[in-house]
N, C-alpha and C. Protein backbone atom coordinates (compact mmCIF):
# COMPACT_ATOMS: atom_id res chain seq x y z
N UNK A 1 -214.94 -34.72 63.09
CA UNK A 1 -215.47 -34.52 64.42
C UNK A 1 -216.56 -35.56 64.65
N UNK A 2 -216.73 -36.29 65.58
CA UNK A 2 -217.75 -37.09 66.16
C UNK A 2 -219.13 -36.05 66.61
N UNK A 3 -219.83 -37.03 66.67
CA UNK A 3 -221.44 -36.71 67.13
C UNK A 3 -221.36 -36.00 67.74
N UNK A 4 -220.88 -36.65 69.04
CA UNK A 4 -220.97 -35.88 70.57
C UNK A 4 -219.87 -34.74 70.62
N UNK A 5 -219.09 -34.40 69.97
CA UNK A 5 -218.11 -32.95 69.71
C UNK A 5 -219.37 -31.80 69.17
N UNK A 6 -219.83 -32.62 68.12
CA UNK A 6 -220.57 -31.50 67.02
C UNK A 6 -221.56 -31.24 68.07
N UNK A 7 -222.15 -32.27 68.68
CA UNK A 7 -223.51 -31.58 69.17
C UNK A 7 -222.75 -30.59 70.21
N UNK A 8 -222.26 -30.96 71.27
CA UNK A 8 -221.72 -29.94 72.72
C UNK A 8 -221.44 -28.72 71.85
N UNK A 9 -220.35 -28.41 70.72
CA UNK A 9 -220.32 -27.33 69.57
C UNK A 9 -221.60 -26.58 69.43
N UNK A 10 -222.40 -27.54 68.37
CA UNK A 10 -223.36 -26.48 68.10
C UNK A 10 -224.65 -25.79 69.53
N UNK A 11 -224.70 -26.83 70.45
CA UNK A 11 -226.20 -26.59 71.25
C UNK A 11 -224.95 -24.90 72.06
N UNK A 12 -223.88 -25.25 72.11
CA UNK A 12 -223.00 -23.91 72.65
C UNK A 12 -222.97 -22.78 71.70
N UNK A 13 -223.28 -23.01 70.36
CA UNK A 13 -223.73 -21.86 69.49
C UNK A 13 -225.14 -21.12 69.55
N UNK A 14 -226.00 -22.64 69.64
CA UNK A 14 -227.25 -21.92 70.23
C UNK A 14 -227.34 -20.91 71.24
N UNK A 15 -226.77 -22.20 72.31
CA UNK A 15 -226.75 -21.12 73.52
C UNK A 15 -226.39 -19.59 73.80
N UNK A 16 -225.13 -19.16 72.99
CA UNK A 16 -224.54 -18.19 72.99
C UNK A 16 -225.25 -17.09 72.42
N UNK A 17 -226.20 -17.82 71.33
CA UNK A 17 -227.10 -16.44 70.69
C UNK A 17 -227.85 -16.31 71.17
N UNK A 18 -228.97 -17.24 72.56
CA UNK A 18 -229.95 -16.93 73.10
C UNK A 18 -229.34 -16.16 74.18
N UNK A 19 -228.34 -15.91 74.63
CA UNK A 19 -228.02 -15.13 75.80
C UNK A 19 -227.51 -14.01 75.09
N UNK A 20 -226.99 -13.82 73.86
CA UNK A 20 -226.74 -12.19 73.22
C UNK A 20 -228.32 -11.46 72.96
N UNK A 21 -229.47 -12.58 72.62
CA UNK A 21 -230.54 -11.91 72.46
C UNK A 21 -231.47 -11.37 73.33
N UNK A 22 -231.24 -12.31 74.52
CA UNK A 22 -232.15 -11.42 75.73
C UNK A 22 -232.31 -10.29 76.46
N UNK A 23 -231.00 -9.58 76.01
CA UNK A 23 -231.40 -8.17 76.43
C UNK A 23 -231.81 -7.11 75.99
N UNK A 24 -232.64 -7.91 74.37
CA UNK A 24 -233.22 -7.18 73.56
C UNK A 24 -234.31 -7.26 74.27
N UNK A 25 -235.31 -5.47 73.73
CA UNK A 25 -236.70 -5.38 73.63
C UNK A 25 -237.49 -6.66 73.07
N UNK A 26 -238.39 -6.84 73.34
CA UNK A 26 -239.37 -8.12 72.69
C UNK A 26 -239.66 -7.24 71.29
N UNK A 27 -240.27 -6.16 71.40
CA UNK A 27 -240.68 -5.05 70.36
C UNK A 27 -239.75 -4.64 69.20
N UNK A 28 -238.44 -5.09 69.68
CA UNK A 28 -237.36 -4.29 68.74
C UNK A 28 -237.05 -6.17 67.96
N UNK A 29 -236.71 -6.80 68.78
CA UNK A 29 -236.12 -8.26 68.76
C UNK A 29 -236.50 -9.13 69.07
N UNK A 30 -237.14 -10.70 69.04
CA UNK A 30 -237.44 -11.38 69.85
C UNK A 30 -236.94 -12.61 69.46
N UNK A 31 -237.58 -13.57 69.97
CA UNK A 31 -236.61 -15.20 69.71
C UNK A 31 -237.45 -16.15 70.46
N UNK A 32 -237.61 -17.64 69.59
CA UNK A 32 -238.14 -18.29 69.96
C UNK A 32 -236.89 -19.81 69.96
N UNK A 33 -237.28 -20.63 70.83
CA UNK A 33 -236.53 -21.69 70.36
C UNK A 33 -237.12 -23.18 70.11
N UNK A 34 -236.51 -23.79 69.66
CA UNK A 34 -236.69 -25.29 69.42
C UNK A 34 -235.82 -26.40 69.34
N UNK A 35 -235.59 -27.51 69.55
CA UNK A 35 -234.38 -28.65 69.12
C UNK A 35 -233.86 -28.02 68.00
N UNK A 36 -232.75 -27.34 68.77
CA UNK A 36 -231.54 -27.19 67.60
C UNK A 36 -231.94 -26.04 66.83
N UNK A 37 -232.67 -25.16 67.31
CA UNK A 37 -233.24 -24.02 65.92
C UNK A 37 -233.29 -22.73 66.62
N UNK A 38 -232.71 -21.56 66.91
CA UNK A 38 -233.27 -20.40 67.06
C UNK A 38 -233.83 -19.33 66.14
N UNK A 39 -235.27 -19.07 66.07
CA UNK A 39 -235.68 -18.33 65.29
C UNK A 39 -235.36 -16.95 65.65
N UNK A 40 -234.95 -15.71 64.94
CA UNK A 40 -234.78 -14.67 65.38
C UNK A 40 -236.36 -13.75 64.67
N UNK A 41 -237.40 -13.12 65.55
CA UNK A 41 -238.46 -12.25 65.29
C UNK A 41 -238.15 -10.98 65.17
N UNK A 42 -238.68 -10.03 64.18
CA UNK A 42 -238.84 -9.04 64.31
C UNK A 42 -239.72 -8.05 64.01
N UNK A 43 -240.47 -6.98 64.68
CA UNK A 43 -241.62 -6.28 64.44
C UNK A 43 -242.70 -6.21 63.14
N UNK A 44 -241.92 -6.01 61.88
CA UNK A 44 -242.51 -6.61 60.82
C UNK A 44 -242.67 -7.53 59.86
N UNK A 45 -242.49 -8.77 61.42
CA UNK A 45 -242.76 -10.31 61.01
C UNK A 45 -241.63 -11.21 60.13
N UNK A 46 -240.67 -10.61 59.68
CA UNK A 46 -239.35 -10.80 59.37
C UNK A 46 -238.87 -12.17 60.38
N UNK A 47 -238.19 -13.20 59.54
CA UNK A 47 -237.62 -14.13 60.75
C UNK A 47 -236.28 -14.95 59.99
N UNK A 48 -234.91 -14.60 60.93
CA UNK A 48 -233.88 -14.88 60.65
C UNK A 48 -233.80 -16.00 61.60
N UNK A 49 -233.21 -17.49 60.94
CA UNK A 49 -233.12 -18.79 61.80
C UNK A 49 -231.64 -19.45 61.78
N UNK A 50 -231.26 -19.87 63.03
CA UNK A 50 -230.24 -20.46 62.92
C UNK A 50 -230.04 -21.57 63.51
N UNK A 51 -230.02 -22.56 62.83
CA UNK A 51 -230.37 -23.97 63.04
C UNK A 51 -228.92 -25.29 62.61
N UNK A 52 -229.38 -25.92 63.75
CA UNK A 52 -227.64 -27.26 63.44
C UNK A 52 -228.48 -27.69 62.38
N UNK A 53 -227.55 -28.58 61.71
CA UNK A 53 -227.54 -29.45 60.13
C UNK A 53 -226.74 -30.45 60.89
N UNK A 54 -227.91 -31.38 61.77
CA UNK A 54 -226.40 -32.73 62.13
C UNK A 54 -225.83 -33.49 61.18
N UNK A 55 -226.72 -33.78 60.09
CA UNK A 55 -226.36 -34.72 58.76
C UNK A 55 -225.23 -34.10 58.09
N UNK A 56 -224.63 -32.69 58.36
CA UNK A 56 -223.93 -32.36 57.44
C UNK A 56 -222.42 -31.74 58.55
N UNK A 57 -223.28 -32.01 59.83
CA UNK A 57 -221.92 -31.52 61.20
C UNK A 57 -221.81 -29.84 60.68
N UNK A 58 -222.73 -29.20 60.02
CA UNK A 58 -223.16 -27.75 60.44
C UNK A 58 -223.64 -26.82 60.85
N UNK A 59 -224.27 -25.46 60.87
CA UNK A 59 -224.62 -24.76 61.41
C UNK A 59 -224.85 -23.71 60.35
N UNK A 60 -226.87 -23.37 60.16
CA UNK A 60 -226.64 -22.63 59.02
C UNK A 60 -227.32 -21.68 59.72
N UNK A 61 -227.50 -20.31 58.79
CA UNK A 61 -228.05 -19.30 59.46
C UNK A 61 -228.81 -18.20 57.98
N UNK A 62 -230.08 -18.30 57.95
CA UNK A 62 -230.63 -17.91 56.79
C UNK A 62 -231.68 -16.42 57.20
N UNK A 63 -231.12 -15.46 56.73
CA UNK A 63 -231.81 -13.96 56.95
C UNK A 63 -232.05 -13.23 55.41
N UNK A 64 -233.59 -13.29 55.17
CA UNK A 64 -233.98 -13.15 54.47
C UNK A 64 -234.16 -13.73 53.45
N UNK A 65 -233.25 -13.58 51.93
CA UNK A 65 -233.45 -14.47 51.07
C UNK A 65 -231.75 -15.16 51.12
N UNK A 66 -231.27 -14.76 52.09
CA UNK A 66 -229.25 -15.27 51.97
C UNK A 66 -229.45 -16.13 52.98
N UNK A 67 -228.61 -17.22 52.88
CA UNK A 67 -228.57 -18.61 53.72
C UNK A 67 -226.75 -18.83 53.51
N UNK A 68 -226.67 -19.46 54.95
CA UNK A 68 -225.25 -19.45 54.44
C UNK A 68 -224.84 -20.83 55.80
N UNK A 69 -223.97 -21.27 55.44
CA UNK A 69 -223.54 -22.48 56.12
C UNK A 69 -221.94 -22.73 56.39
N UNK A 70 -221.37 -22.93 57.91
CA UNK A 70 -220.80 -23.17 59.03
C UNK A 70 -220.10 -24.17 59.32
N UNK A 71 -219.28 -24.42 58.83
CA UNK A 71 -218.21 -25.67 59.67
C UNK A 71 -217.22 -25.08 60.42
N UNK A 72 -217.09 -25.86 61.61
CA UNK A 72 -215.94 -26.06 62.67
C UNK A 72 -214.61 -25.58 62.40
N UNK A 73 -214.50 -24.83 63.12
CA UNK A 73 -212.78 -24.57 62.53
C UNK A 73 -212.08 -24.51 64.05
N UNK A 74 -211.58 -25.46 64.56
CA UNK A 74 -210.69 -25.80 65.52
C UNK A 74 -209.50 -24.95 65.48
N UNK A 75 -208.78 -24.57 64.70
CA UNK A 75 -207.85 -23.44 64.84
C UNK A 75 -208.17 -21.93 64.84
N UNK A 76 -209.57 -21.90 64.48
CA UNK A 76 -210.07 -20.29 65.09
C UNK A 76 -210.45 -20.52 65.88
N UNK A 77 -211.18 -21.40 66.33
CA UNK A 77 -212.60 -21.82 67.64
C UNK A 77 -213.27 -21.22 67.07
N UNK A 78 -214.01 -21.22 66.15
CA UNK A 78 -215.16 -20.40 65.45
C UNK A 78 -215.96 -21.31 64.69
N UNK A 79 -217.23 -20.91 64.26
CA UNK A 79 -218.09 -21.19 63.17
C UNK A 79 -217.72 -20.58 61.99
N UNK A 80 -217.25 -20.66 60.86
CA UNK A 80 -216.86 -20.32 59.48
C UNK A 80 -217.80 -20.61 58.65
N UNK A 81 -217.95 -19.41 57.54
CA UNK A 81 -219.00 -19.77 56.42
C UNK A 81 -217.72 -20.66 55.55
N UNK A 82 -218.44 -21.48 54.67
CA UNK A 82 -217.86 -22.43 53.79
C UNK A 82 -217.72 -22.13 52.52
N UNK A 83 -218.11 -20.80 52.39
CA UNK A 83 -218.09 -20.19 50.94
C UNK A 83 -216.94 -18.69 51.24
N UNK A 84 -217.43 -18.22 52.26
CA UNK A 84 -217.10 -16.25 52.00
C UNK A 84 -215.81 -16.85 53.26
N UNK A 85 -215.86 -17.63 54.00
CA UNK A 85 -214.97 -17.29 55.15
C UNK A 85 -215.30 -16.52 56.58
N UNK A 86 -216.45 -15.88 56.26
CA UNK A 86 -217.10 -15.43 57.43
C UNK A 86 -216.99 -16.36 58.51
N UNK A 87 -217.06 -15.38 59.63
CA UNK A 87 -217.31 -15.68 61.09
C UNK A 87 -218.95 -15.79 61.42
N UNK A 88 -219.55 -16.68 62.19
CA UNK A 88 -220.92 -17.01 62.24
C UNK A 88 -221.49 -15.66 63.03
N UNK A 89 -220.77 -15.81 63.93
CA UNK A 89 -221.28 -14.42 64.98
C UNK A 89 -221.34 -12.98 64.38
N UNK A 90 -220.37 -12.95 63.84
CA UNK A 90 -219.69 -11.81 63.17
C UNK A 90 -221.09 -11.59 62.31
N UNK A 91 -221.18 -12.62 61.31
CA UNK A 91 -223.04 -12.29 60.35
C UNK A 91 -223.97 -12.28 60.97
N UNK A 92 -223.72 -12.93 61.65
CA UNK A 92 -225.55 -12.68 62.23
C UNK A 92 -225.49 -11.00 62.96
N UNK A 93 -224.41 -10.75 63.58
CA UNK A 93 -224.50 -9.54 64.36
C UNK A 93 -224.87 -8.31 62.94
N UNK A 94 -223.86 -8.76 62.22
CA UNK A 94 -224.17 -7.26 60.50
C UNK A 94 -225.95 -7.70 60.50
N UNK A 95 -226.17 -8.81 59.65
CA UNK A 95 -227.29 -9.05 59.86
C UNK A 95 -228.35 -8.27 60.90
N UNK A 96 -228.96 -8.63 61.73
CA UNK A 96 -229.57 -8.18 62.66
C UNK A 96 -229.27 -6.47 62.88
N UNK A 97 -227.98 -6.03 62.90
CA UNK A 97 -227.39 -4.48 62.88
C UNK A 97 -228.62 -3.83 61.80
N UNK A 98 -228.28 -4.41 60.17
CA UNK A 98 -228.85 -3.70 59.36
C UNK A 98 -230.16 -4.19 59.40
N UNK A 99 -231.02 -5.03 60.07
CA UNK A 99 -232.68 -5.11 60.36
C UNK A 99 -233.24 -3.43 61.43
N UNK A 100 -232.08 -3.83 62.44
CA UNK A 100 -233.01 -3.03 63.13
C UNK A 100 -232.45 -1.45 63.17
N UNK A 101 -231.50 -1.19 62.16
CA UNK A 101 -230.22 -0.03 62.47
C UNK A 101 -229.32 0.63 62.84
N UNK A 102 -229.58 -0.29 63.75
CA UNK A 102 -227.77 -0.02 65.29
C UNK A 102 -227.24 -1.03 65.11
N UNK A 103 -225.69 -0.61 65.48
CA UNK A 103 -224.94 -1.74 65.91
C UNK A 103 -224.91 -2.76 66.66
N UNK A 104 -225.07 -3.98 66.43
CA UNK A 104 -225.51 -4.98 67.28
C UNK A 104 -223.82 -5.22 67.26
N UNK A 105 -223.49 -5.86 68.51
CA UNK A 105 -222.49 -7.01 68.82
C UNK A 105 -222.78 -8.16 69.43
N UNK A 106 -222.59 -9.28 68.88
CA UNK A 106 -223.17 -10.46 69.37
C UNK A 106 -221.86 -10.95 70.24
């Protein structure tokens, strides 16, 4: 994949999690952003980040002490972990579920 694929890709991954997160409480959930980075906040200072890797054309996403990393998969249209097979959305949503105790769907 070229530059300009990966970036339109990932800044659309960003995007997609800052609009699943805004209809969280600030109190329950919150989120900050930066070039390429969404931090995910939570009440007892806890912070799950998910940030492009342009050098590597990925997308990693690290909650707690587990980090896990994202390549392109054009025949799912998805973000894939590169180890387990996971779906990107799919973890972060378990993730975040078991922070705050409900079911999240991202």
């Amino acid at each position: 994949m070229d530059r300009q694929e990966y970036t339109r890709l990932s800044d659309a991954c960003l995007e997609r999690l800052v609009r699943a997160l805004e209809p969280f409480d600030p109190d329950e959930v919150d989120y900050a952003t930066a070039d390429g980075v969404v931090t995910i906040e939570f009440p007892d200072r806890a912070r799950y980040v998910l940030n492009r890797q342009t050098a590597a054309n990925q997308m990693w996403f690290a909650a707690g002490a587990r980090a896990w990393h994202y390549d392109w998969d054009a025949a799912r249209n998805a973000w894939i972990d590169d180890k387990g097979g996971r779906e990107l959305f799919g973890q972060i949503a378990e993730a975040i579920s078991a922070k705050v105790g409900k079911p999240v769907a991202l």
